[in-house]
Protein backbone atom coordinates (compact mmCIF):
# COMPACT_ATOMS: atom_id res chain seq x y z
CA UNK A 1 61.73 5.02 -5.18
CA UNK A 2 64.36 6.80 -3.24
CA UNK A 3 66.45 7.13 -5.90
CA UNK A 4 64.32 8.42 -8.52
CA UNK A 5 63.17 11.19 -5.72
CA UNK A 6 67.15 11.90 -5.70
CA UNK A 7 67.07 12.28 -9.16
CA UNK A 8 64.26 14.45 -9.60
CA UNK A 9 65.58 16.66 -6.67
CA UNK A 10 68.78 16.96 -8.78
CA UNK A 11 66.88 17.72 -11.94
CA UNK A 12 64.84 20.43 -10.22
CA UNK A 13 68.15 22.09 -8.45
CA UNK A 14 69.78 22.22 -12.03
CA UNK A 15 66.77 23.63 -13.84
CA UNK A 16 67.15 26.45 -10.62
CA UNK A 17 70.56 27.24 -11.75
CA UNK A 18 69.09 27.14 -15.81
CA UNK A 19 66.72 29.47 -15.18
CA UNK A 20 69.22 31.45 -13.32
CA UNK A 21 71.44 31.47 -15.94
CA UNK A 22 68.59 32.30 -18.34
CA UNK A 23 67.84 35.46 -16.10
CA UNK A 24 71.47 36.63 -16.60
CA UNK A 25 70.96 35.99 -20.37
CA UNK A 26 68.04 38.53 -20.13
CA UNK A 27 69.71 40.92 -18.48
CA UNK A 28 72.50 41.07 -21.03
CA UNK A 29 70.61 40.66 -24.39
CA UNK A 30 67.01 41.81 -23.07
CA UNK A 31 63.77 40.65 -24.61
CA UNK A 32 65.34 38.78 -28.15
CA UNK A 33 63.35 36.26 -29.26
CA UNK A 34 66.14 33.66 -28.70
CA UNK A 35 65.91 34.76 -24.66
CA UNK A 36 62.17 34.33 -25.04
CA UNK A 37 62.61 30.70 -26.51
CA UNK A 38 65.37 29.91 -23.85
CA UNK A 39 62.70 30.81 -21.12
CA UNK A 40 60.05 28.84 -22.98
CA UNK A 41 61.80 25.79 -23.01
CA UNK A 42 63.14 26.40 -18.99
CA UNK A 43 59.37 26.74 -18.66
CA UNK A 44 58.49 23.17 -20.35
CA UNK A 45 60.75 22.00 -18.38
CA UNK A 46 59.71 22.92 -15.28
CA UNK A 47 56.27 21.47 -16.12
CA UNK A 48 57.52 18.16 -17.23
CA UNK A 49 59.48 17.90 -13.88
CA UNK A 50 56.05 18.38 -12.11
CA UNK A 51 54.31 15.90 -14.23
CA UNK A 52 57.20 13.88 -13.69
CA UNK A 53 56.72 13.87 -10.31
CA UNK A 54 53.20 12.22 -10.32
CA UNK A 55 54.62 9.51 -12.68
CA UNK A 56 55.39 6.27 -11.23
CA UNK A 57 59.10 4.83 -12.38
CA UNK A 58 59.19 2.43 -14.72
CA UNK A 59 60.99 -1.21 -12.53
CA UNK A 60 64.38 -1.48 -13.22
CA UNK A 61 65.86 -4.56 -15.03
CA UNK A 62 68.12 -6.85 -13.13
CA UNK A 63 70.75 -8.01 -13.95
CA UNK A 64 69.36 -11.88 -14.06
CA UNK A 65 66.79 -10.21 -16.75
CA UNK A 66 69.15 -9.81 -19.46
CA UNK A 67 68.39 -11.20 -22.78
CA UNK A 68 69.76 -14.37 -23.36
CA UNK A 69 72.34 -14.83 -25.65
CA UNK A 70 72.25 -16.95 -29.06
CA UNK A 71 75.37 -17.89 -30.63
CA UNK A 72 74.84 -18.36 -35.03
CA UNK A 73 77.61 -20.44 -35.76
CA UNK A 74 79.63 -19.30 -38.72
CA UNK A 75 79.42 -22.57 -40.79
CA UNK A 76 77.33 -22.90 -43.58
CA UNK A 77 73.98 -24.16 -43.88
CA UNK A 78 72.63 -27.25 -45.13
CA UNK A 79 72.15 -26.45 -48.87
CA UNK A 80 68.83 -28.47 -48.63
CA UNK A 81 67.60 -25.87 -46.43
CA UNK A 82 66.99 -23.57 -49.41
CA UNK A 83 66.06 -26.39 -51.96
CA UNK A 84 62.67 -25.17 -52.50
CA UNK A 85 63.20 -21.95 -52.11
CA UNK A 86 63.08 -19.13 -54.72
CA UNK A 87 65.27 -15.89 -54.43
CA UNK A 88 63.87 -12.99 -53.71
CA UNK A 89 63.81 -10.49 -56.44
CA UNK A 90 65.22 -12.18 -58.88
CA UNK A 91 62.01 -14.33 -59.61
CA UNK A 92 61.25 -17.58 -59.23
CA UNK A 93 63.99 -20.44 -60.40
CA UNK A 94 62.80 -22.11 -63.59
CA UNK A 95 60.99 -25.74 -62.34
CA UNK A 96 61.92 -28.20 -65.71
């Protein structure tokens, strides 16, 4: 849990220096709507971090968890496999 403390700490410092940035944005193209949207979304942000916060991480995989690979030889199948089987779109085979 460390780590994901770490993490948030970084996310938090960055959105500091976002909204900081955004600030400078205001200062040089006032109150446009695009400024107002930029601080909206700094704001979301901000609130996501804090309910972030209270959220529990999900547990990391191992690496002894990893799916299991299944090798599909490239040979072909045994035709009797599909013997009985009609194809798909086409209709079903005529049965004489």
């Amino acid at each position: 849990m460390a780590s994901t403390t770490t993490e948030l700490a970084e996310f938090q410092r960055v959105l500091a220096q976002l909204r900081a940035s955004a600030g400078a944005l205001r200062q040089r193209y006032g109150d446009a709507a695009v400024v107002r949207r930029i601080d909206n979304d700094i704001e979301r942000l901000d609130i996501d971090a804090a309910e972030l916060s209270a959220v529990l991480p999900a547990p990391r995989r191992s690496d002894d968890a990893r799916d299991e690979v299944v090798i599909v030889p490239d040979t072909p199948y045994d035709p009797s496999l599909w013997e009985d089987a009609d194809d798909e779109g086409l209709g079903g085979q005529a049965r004489h």
